[in-house]
PDB file of N, CA and C in Angstrom:
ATOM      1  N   UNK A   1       0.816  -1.197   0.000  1.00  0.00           N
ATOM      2  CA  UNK A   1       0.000   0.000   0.000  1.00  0.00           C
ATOM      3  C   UNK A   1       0.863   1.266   0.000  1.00  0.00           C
ATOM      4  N   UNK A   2       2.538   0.858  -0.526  1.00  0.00           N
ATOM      5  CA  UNK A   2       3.041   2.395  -0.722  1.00  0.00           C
ATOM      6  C   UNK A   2       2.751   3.149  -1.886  1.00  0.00           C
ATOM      7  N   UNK A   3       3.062   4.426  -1.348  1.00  0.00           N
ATOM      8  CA  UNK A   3       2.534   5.470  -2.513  1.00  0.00           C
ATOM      9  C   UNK A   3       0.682   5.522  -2.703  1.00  0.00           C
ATOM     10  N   UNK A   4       0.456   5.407  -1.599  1.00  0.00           N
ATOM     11  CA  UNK A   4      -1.276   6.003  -1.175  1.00  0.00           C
ATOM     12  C   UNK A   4      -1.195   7.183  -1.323  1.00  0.00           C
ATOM     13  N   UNK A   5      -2.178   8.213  -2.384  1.00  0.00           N
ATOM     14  CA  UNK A   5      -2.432   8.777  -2.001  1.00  0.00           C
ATOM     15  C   UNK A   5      -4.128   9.367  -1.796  1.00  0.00           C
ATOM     16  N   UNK A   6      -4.219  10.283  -1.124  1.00  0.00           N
ATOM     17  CA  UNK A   6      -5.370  10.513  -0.456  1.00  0.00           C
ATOM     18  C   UNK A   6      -5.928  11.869   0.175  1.00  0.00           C
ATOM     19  N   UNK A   7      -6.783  12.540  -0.520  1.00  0.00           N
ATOM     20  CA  UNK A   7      -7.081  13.835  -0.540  1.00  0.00           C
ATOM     21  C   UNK A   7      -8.578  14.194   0.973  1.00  0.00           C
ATOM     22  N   UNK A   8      -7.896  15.445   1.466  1.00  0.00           N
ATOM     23  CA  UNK A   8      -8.663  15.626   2.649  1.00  0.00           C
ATOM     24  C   UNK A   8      -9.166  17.269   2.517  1.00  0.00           C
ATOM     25  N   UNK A   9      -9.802  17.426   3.278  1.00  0.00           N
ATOM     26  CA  UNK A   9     -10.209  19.117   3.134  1.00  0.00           C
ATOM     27  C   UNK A   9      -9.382  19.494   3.708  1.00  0.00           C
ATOM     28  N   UNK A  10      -8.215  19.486   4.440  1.00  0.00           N
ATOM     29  CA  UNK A  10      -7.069  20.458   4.600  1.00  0.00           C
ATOM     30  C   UNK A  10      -6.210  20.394   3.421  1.00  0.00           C
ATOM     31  N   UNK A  11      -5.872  19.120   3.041  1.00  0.00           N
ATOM     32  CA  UNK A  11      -5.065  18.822   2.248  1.00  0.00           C
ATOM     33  C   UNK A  11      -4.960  17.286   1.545  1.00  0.00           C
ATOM     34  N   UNK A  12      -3.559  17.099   1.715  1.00  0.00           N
ATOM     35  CA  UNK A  12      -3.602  15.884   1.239  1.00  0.00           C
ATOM     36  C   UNK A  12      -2.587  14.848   1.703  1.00  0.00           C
ATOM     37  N   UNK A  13      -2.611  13.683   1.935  1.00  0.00           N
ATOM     38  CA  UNK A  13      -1.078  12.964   2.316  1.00  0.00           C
ATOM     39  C   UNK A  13      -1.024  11.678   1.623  1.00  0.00           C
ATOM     40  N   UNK A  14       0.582  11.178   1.609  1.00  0.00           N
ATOM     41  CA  UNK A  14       0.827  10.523   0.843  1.00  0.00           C
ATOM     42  C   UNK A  14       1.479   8.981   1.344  1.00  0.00           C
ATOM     43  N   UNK A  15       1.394   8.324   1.541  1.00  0.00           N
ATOM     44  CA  UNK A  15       1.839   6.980   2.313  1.00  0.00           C
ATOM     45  C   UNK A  15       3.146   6.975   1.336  1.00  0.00           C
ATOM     46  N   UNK A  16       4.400   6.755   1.837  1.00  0.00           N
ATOM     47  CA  UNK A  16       5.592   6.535   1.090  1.00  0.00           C
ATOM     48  C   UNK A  16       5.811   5.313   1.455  1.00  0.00           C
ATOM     49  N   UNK A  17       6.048   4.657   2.943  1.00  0.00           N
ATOM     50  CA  UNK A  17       5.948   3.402   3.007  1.00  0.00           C
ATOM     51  C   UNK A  17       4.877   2.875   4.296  1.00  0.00           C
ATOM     52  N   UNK A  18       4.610   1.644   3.826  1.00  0.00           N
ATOM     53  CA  UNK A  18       3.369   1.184   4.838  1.00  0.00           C
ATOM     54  C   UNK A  18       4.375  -0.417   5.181  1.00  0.00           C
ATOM     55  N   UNK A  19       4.585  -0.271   6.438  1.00  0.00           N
ATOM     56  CA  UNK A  19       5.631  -1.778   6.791  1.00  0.00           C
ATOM     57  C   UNK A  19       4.502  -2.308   8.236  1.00  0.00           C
ATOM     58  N   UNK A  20       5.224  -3.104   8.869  1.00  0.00           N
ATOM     59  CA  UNK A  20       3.933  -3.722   9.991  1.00  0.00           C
ATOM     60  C   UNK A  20       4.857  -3.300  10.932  1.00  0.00           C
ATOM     61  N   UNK A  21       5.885  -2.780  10.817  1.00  0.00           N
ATOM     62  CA  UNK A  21       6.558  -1.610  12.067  1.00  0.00           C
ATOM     63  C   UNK A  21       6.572  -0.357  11.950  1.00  0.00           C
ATOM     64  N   UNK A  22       6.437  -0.070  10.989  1.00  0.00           N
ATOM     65  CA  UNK A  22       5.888   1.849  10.919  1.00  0.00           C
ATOM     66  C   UNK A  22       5.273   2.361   9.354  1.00  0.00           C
ATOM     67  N   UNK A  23       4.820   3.877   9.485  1.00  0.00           N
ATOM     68  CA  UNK A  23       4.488   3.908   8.043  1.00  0.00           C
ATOM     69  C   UNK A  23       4.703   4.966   8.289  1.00  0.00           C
ATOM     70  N   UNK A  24       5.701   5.827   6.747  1.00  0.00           N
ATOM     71  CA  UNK A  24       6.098   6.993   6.438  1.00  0.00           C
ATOM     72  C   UNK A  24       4.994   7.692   5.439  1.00  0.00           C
ATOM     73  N   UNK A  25       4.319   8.776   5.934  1.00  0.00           N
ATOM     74  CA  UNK A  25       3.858   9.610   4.899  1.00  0.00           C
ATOM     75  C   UNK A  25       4.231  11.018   4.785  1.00  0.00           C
ATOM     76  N   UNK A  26       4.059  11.618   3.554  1.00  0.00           N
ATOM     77  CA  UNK A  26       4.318  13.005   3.373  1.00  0.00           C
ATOM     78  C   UNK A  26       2.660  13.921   3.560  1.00  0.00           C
ATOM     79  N   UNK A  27       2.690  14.517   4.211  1.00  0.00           N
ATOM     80  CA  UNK A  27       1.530  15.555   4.929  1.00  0.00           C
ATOM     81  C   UNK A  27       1.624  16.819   3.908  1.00  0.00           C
ATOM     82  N   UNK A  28       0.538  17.065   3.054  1.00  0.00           N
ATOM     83  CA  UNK A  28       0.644  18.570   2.705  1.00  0.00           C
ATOM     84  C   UNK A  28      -0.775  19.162   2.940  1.00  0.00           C
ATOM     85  N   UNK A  29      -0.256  20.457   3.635  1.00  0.00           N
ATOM     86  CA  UNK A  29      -1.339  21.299   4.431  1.00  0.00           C
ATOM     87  C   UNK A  29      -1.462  22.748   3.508  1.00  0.00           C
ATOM     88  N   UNK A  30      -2.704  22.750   3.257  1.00  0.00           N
ATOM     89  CA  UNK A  30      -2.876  23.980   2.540  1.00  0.00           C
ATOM     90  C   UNK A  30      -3.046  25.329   3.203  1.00  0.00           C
ATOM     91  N   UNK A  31      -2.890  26.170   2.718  1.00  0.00           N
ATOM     92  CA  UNK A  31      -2.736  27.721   3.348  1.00  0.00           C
ATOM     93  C   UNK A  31      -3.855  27.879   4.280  1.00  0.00           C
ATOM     94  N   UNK A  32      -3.561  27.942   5.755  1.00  0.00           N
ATOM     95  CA  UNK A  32      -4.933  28.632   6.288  1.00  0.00           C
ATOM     96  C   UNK A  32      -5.985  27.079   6.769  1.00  0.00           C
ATOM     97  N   UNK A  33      -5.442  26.024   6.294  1.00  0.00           N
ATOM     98  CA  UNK A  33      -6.162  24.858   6.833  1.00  0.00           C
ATOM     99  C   UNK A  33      -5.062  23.805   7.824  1.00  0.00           C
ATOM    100  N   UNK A  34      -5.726  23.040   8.483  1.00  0.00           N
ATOM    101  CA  UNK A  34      -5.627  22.482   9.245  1.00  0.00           C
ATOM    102  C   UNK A  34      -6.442  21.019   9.929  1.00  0.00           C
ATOM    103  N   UNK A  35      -5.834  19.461  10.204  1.00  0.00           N
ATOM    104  CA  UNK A  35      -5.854  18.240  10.253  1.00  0.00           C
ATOM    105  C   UNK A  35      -6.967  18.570  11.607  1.00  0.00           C
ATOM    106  N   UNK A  36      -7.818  17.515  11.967  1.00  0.00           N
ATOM    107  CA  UNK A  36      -8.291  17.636  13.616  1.00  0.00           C
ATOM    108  C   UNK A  36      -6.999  18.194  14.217  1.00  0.00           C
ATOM    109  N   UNK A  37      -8.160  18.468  15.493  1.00  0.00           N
ATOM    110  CA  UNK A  37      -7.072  18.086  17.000  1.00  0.00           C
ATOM    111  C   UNK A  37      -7.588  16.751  17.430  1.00  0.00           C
ATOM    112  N   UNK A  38      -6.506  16.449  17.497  1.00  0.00           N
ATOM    113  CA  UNK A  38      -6.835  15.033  17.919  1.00  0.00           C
ATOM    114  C   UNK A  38      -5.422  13.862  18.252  1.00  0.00           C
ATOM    115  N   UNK A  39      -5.907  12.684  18.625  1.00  0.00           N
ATOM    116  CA  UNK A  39      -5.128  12.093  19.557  1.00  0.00           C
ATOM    117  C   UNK A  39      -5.021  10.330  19.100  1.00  0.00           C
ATOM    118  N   UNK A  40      -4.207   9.645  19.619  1.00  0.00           N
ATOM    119  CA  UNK A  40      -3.997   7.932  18.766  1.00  0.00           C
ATOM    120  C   UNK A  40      -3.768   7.432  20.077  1.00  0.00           C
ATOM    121  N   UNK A  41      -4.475   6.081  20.096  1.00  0.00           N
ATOM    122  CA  UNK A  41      -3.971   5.145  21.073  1.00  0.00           C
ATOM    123  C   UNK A  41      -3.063   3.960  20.762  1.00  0.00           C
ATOM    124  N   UNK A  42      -2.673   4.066  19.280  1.00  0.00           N
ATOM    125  CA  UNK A  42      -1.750   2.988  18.920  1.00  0.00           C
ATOM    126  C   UNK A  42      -0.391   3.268  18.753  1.00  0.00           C
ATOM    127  N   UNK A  43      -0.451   4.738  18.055  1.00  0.00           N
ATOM    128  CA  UNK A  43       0.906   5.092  17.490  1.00  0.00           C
ATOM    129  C   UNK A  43       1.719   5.948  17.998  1.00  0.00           C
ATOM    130  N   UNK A  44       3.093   6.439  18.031  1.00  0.00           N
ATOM    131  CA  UNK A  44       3.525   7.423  18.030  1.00  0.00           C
ATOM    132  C   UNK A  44       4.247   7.914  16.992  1.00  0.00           C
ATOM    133  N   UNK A  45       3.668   9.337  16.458  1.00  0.00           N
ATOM    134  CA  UNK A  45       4.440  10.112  15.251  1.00  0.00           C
ATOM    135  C   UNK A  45       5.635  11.051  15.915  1.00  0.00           C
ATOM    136  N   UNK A  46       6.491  11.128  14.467  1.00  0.00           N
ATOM    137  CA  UNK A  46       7.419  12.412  14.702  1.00  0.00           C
ATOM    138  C   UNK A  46       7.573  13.255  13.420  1.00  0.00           C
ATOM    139  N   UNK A  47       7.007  14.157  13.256  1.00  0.00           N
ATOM    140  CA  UNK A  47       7.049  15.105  12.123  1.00  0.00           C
ATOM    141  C   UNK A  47       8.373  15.816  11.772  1.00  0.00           C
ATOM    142  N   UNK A  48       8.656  15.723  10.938  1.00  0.00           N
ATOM    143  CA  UNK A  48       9.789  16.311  10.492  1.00  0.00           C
ATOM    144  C   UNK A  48       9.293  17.541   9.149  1.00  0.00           C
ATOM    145  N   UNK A  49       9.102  18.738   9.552  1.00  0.00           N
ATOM    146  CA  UNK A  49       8.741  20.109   8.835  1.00  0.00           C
ATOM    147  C   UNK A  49      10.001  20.477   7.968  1.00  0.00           C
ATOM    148  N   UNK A  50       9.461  20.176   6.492  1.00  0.00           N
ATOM    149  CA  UNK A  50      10.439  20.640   5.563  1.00  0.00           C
ATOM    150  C   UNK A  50      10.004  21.740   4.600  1.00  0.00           C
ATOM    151  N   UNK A  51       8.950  22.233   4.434  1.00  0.00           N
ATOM    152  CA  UNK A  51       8.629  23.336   3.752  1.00  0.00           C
ATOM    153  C   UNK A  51       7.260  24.350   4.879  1.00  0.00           C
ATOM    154  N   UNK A  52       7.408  25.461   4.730  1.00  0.00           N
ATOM    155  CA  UNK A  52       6.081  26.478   5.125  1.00  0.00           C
ATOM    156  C   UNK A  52       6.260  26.545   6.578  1.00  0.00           C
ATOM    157  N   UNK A  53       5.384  26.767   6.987  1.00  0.00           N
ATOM    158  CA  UNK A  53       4.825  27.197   8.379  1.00  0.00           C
ATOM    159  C   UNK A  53       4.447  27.334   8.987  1.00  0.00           C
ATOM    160  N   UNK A  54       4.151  27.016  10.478  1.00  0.00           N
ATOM    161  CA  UNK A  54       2.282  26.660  11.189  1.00  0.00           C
ATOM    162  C   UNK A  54       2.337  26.946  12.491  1.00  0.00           C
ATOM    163  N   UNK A  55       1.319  26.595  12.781  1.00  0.00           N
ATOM    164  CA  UNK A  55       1.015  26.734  14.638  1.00  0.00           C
ATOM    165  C   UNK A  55       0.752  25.143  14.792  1.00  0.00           C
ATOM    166  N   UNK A  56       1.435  24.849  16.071  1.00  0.00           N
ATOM    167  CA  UNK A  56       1.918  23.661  16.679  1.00  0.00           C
ATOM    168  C   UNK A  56       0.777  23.700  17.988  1.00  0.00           C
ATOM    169  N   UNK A  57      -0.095  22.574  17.845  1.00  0.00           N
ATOM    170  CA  UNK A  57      -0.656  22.811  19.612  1.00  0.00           C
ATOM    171  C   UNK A  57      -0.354  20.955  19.762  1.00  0.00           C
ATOM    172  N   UNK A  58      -0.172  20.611  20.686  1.00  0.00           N
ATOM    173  CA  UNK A  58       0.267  19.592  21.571  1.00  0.00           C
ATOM    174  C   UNK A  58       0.028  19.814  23.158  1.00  0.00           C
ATOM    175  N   UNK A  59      -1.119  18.805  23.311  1.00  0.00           N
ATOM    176  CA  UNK A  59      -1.729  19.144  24.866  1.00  0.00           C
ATOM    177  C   UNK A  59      -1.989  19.763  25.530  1.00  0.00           C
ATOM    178  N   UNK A  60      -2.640  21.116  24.322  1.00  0.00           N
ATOM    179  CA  UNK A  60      -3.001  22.329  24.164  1.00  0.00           C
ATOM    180  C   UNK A  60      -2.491  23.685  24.676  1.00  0.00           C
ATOM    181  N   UNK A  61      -1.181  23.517  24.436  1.00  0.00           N
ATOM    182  CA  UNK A  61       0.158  24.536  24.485  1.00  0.00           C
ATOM    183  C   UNK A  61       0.222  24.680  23.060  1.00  0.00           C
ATOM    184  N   UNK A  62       0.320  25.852  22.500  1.00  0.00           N
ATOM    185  CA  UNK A  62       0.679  26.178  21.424  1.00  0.00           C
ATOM    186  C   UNK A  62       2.168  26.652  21.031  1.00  0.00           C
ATOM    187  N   UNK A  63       2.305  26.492  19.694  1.00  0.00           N
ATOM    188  CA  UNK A  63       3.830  27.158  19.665  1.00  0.00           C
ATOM    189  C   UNK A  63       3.771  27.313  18.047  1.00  0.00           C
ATOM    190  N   UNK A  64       5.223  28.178  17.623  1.00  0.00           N
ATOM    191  CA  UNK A  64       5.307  28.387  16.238  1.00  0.00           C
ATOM    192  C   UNK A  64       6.217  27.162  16.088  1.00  0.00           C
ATOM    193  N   UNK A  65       5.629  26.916  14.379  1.00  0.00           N
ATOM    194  CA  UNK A  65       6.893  26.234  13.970  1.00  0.00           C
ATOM    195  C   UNK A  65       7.674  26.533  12.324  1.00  0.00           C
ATOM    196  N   UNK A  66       8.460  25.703  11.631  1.00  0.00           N
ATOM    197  CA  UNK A  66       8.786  26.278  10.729  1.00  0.00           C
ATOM    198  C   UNK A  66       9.172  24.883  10.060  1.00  0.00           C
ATOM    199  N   UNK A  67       9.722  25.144   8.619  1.00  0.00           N
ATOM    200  CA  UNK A  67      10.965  24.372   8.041  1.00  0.00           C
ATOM    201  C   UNK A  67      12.090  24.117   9.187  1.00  0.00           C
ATOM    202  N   UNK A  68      12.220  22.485   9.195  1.00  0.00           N
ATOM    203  CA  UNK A  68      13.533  22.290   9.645  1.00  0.00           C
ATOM    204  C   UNK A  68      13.170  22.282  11.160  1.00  0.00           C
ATOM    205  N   UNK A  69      12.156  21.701  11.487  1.00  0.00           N
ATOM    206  CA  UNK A  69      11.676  21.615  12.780  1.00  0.00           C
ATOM    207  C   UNK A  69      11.213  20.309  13.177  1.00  0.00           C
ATOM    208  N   UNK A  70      12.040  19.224  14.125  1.00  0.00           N
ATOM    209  CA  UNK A  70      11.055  17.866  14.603  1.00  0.00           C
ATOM    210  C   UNK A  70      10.224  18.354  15.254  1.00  0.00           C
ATOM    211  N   UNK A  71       9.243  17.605  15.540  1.00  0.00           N
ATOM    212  CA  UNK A  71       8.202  17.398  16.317  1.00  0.00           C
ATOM    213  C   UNK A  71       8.066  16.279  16.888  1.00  0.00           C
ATOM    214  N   UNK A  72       7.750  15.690  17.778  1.00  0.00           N
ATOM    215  CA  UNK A  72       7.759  14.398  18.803  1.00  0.00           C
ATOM    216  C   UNK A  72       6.116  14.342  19.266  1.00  0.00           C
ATOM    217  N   UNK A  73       5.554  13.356  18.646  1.00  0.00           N
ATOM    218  CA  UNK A  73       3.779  13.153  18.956  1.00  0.00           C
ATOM    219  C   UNK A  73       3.484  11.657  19.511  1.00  0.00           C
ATOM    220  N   UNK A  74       4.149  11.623  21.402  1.00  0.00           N
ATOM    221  CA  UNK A  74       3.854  10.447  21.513  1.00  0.00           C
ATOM    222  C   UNK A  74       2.439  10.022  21.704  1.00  0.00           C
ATOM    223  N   UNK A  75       2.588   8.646  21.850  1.00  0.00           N
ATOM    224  CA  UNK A  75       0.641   8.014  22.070  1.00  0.00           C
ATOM    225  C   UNK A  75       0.100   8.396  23.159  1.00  0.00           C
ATOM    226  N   UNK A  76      -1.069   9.159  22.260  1.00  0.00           N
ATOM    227  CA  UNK A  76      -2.304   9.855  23.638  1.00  0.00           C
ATOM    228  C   UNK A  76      -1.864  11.175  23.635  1.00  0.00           C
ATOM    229  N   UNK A  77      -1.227  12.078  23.323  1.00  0.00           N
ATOM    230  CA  UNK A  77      -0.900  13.433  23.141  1.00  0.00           C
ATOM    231  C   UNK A  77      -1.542  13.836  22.055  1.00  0.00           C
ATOM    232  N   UNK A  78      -2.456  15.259  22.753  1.00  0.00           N
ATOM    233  CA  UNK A  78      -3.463  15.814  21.902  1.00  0.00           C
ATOM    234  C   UNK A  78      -2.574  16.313  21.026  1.00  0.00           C
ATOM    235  N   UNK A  79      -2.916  16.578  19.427  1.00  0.00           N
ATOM    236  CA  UNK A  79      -1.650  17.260  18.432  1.00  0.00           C
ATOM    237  C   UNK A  79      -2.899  18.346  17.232  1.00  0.00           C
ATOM    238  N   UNK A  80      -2.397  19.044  16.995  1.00  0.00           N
ATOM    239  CA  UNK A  80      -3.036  19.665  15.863  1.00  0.00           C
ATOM    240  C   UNK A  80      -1.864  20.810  15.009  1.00  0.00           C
ATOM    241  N   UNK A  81      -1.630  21.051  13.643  1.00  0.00           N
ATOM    242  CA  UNK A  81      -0.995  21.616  13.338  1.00  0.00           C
ATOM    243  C   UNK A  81      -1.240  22.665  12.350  1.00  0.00           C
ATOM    244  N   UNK A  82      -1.524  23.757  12.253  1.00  0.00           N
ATOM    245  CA  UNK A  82      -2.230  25.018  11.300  1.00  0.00           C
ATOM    246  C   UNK A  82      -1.343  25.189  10.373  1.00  0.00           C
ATOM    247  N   UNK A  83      -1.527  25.446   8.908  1.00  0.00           N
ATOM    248  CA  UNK A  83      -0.882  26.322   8.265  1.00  0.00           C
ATOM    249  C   UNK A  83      -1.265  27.683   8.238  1.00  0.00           C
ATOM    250  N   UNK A  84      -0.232  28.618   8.863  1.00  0.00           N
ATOM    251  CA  UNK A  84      -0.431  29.656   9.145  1.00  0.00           C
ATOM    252  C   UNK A  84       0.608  30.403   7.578  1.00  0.00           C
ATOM    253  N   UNK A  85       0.686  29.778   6.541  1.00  0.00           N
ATOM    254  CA  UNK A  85       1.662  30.527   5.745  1.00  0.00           C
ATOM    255  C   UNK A  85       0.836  30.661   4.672  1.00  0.00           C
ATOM    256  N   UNK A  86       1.311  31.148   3.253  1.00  0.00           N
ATOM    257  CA  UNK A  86       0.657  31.471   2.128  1.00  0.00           C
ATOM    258  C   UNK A  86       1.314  30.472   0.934  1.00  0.00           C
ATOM    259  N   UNK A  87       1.959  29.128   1.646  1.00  0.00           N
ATOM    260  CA  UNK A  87       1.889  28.266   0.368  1.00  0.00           C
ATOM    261  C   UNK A  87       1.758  26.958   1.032  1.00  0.00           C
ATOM    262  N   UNK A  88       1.696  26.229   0.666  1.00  0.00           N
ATOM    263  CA  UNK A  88       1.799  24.721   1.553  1.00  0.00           C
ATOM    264  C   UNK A  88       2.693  24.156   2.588  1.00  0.00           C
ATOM    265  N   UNK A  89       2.184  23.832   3.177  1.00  0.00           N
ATOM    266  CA  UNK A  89       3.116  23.344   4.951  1.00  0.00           C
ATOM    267  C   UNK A  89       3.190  21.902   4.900  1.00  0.00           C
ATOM    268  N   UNK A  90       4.486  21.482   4.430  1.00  0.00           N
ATOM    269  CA  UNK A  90       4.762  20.214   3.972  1.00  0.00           C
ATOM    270  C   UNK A  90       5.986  19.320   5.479  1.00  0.00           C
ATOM    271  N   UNK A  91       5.197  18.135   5.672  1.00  0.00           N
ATOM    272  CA  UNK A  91       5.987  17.510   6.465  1.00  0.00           C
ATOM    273  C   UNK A  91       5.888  16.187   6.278  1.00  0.00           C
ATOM    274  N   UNK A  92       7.108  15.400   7.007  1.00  0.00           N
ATOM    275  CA  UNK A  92       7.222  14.142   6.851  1.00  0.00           C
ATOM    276  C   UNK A  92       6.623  13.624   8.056  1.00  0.00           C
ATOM    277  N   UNK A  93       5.721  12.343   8.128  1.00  0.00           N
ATOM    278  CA  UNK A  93       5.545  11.966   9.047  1.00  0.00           C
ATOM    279  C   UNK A  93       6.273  10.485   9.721  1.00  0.00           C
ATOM    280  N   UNK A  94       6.921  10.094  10.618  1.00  0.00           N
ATOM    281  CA  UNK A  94       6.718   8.652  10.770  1.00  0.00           C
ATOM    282  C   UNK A  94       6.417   8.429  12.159  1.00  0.00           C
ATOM    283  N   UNK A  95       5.585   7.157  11.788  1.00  0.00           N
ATOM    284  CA  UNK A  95       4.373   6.475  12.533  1.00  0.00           C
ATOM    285  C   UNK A  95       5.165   5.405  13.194  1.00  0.00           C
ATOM    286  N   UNK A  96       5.128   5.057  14.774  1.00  0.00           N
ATOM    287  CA  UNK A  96       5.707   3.385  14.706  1.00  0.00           C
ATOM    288  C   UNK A  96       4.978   3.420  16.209  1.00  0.00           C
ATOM    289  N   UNK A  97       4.562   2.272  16.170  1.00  0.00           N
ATOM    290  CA  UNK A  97       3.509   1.774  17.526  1.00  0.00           C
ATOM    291  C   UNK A  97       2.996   0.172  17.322  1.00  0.00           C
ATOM    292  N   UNK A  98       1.522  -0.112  17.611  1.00  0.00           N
ATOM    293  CA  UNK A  98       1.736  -1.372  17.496  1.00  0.00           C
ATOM    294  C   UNK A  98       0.827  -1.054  15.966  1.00  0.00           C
ATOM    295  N   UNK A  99       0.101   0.235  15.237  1.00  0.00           N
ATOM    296  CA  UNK A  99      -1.165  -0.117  14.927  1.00  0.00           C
ATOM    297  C   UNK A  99      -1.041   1.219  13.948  1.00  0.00           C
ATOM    298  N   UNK A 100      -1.018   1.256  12.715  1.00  0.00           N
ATOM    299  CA  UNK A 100      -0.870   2.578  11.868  1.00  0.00           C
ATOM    300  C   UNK A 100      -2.282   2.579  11.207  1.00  0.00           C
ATOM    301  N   UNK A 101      -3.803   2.296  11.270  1.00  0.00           N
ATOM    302  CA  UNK A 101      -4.756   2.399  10.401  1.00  0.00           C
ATOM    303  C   UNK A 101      -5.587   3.831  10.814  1.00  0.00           C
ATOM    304  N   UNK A 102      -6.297   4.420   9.759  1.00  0.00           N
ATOM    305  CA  UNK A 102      -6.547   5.801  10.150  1.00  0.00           C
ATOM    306  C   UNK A 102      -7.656   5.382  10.922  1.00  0.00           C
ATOM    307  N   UNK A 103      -8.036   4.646  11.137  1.00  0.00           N
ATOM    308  CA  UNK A 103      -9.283   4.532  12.187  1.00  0.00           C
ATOM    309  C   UNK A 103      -8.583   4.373  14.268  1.00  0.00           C
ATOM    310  N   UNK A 104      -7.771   4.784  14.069  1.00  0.00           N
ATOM    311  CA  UNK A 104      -6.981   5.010  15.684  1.00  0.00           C
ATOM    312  C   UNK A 104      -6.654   6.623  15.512  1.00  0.00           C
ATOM    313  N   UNK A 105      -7.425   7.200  14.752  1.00  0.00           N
ATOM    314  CA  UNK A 105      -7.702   8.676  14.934  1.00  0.00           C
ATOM    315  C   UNK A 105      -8.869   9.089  16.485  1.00  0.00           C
ATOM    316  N   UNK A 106      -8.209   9.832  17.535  1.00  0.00           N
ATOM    317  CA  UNK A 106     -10.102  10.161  17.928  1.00  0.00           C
ATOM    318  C   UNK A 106     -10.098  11.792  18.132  1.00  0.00           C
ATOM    319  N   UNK A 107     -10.916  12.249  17.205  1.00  0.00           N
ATOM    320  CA  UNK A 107     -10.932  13.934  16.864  1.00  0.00           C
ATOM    321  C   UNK A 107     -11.719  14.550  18.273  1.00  0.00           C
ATOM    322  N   UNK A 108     -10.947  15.710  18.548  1.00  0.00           N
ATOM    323  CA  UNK A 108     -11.592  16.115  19.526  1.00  0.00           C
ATOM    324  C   UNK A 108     -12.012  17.889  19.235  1.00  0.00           C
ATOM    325  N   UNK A 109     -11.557  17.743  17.904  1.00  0.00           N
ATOM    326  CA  UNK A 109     -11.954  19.536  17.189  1.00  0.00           C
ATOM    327  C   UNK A 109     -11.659  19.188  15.827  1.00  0.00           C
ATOM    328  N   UNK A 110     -12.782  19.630  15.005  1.00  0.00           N
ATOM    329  CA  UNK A 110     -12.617  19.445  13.463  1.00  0.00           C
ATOM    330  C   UNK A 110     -13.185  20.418  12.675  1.00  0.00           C
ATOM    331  N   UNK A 111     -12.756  21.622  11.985  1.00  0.00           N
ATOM    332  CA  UNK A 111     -12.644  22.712  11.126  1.00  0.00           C
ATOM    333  C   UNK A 111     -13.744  22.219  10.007  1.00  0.00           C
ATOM    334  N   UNK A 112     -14.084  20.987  10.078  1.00  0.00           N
ATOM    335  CA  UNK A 112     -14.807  20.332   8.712  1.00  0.00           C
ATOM    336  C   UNK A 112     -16.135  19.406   9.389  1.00  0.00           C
ATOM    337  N   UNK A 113     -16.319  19.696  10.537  1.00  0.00           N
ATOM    338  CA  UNK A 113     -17.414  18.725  11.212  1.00  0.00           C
ATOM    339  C   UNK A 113     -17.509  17.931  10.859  1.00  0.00           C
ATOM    340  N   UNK A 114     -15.978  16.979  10.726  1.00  0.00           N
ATOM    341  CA  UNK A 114     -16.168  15.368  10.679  1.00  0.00           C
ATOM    342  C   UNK A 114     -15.974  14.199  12.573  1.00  0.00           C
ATOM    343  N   UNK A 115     -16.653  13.396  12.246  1.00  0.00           N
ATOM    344  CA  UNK A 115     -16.351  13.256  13.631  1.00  0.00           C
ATOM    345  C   UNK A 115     -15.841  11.921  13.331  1.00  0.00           C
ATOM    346  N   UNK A 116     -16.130  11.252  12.006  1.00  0.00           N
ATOM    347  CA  UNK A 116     -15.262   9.924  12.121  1.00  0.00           C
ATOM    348  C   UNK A 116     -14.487   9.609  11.310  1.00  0.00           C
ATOM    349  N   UNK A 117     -13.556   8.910  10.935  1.00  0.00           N
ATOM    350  CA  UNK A 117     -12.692   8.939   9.464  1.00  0.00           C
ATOM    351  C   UNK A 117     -14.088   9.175   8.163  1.00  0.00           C
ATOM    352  N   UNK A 118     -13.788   9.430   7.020  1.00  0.00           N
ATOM    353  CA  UNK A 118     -14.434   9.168   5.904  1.00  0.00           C
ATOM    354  C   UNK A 118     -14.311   7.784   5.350  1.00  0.00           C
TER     355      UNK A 118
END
């Protein structure tokens, strides 16, 4: 299932690899939009920000972030990330826990009044 890709109302992401110990995708966030807030009981991500720019909230502390910025999203830490720039806010994600399926999403704020995967 590498090279998924898959279009969302913030944006869009891309599965680069899907293994049964982690899965790498590329995250692109469009200007001014933004993923839930929300939280995983299987996985833990670490974002690695290589293009644009956003607002970072994690257990609802906010912060700026940029290009060239990790991020550390262990399991059960609320996460949400804004593009606050005027072109796309591109990051790498990787996933490793026991359980990478988008249904170990649980949204607790959604810009798009979704409350369950699509």
């Amino acid at each position: 299932m590498s090279n998924y890709k898959e279009t969302r109302p913030w944006g869009t992401f891309e599965n680069l690899v899907d293994k049964e110990y982690c899965k790498v995708k590329e995250i692109i966030i469009k200007p001014g939009q933004a993923p839930s807030y929300q939280f995983h009981y299987k996985r833990n991500e670490t974002w690695v920000l290589v293009r644009g720019s956003g607002s970072l909230t994690l257990d609802d502390v906010e912060s700026s972030v940029c290009a060239g910025d990790t991020i550390q999203v262990p399991v059960g830490v609320k996460h949400r990330i804004r593009n606050t720039s005027d072109m796309d806010l591109i990051f790498i994600e990787v996933q490793w826990g026991e359980y990478f399926g988008e249904d170990d999403i649980v949204r607790l704020e959604d810009d798009y009044d979704r409350q369950e995967i699509p």
